[in-house]
C-alpha atoms as a PDB file:
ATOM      1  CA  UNK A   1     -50.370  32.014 -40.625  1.00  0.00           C
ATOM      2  CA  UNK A   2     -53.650  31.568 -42.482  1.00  0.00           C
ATOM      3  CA  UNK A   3     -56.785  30.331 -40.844  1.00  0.00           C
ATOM      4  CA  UNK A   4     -56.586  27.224 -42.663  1.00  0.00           C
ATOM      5  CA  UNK A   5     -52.925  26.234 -40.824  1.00  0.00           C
ATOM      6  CA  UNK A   6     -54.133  27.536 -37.688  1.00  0.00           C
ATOM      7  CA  UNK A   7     -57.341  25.490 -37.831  1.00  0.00           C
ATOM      8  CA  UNK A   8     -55.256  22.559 -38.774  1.00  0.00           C
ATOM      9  CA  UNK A   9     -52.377  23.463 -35.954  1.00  0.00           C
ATOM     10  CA  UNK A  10     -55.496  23.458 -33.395  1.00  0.00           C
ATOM     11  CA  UNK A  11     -57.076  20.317 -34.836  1.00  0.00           C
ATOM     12  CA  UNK A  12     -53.277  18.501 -34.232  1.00  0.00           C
ATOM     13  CA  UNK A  13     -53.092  19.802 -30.605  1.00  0.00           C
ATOM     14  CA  UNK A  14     -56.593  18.895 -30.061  1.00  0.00           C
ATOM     15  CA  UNK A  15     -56.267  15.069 -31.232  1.00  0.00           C
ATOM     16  CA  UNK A  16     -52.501  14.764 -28.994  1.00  0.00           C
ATOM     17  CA  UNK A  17     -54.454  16.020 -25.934  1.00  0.00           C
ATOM     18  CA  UNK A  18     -57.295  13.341 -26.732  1.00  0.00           C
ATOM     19  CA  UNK A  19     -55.079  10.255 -27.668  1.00  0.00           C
ATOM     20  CA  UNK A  20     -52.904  11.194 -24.500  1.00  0.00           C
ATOM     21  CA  UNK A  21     -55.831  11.472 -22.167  1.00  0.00           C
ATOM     22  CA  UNK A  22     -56.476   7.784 -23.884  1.00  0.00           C
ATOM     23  CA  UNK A  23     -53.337   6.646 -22.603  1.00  0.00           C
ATOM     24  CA  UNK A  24     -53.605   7.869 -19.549  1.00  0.00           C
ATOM     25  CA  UNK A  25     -56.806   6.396 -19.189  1.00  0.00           C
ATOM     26  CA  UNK A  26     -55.912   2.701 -20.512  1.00  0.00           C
ATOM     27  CA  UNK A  27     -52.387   2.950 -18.162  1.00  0.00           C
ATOM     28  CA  UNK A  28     -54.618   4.379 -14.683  1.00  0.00           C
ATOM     29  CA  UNK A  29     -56.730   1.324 -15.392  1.00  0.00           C
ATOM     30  CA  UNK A  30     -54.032  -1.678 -16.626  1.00  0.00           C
ATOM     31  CA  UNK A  31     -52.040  -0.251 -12.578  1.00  0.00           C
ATOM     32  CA  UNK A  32     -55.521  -0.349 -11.057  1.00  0.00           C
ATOM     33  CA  UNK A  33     -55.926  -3.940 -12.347  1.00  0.00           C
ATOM     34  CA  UNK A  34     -52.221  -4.758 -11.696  1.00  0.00           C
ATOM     35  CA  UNK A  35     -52.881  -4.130  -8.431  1.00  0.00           C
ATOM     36  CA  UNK A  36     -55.835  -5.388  -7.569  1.00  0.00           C
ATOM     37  CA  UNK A  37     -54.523  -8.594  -9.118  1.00  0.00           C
ATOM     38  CA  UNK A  38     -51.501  -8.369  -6.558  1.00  0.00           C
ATOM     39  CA  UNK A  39     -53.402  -7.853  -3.380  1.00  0.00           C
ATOM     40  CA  UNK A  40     -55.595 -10.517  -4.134  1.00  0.00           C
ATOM     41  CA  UNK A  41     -52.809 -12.982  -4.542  1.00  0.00           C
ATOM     42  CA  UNK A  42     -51.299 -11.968  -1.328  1.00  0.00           C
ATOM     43  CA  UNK A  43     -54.844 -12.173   0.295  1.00  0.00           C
ATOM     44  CA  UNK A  44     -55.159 -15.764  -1.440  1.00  0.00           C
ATOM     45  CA  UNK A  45     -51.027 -16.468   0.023  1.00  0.00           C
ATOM     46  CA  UNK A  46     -52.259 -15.180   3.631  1.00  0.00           C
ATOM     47  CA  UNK A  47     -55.323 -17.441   3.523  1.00  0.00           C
ATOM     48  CA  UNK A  48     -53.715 -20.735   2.933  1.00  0.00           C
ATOM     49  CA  UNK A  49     -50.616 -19.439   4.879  1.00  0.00           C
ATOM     50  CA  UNK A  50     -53.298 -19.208   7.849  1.00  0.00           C
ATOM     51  CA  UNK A  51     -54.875 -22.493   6.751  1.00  0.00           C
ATOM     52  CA  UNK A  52     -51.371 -24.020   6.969  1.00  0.00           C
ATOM     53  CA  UNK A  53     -50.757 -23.031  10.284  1.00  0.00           C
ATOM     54  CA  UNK A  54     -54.351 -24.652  11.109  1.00  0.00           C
ATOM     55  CA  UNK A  55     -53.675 -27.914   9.564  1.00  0.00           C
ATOM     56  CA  UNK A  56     -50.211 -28.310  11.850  1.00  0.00           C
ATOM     57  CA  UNK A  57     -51.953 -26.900  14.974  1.00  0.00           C
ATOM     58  CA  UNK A  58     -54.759 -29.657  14.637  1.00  0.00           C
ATOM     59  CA  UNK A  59     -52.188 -32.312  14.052  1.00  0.00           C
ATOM     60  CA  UNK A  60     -49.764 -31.145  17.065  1.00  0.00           C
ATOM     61  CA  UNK A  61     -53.501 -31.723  18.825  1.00  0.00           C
ATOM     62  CA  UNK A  62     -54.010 -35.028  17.989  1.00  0.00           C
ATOM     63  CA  UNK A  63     -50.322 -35.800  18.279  1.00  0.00           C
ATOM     64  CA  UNK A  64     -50.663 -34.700  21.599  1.00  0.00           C
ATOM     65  CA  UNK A  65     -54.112 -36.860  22.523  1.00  0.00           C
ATOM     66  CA  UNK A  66     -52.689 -40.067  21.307  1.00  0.00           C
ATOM     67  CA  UNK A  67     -49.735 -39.868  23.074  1.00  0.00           C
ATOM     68  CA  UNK A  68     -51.510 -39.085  26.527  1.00  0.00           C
ATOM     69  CA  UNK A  69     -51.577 -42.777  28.299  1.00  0.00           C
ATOM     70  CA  UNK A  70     -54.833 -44.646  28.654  1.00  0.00           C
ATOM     71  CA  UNK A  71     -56.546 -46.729  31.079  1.00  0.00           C
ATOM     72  CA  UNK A  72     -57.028 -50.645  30.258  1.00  0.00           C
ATOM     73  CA  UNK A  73     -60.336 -51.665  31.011  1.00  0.00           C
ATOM     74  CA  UNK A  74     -61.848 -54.739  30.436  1.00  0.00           C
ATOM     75  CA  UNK A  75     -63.869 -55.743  27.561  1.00  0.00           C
ATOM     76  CA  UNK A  76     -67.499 -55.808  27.963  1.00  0.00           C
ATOM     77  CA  UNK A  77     -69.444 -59.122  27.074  1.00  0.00           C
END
């Protein structure tokens, strides 16, 4: 082989490595967002899950309050 096709042969091998380092790159970073995106939706779910479970507790509470009996007593003038 000449110089020339080796050169060229190096200069081919040289741009593959750098475009696949480049798509290594852009598909490390699209799976970091991908899953950053995920846990923060379950961390969203989990927080209005828990917020759920809040909402029923404080009604079972005041479900429970009105139901206790209460004492008459008179009206004051």
């Amino acid at each position: 082989m000449t110089p020339a096709q080796v050169f060229t042969v190096a200069a081919i091998g040289g741009l593959a490595v750098v475009v696949g380092l480049v798509v290594v790159v852009a598909l490390g970073a699209g799976l970091y967002t991908l899953i950053a995106r995920i846990i923060d939706l379950r961390d969203a779910y989990r927080e209005r899950r828990a917020l759920v479970r809040q909402r029923a507790a404080d009604l079972a509470t005041l479900n429970a309050i009105n139901a206790l009996p209460t004492a008459r007593h008179p009206a004051e003038d």
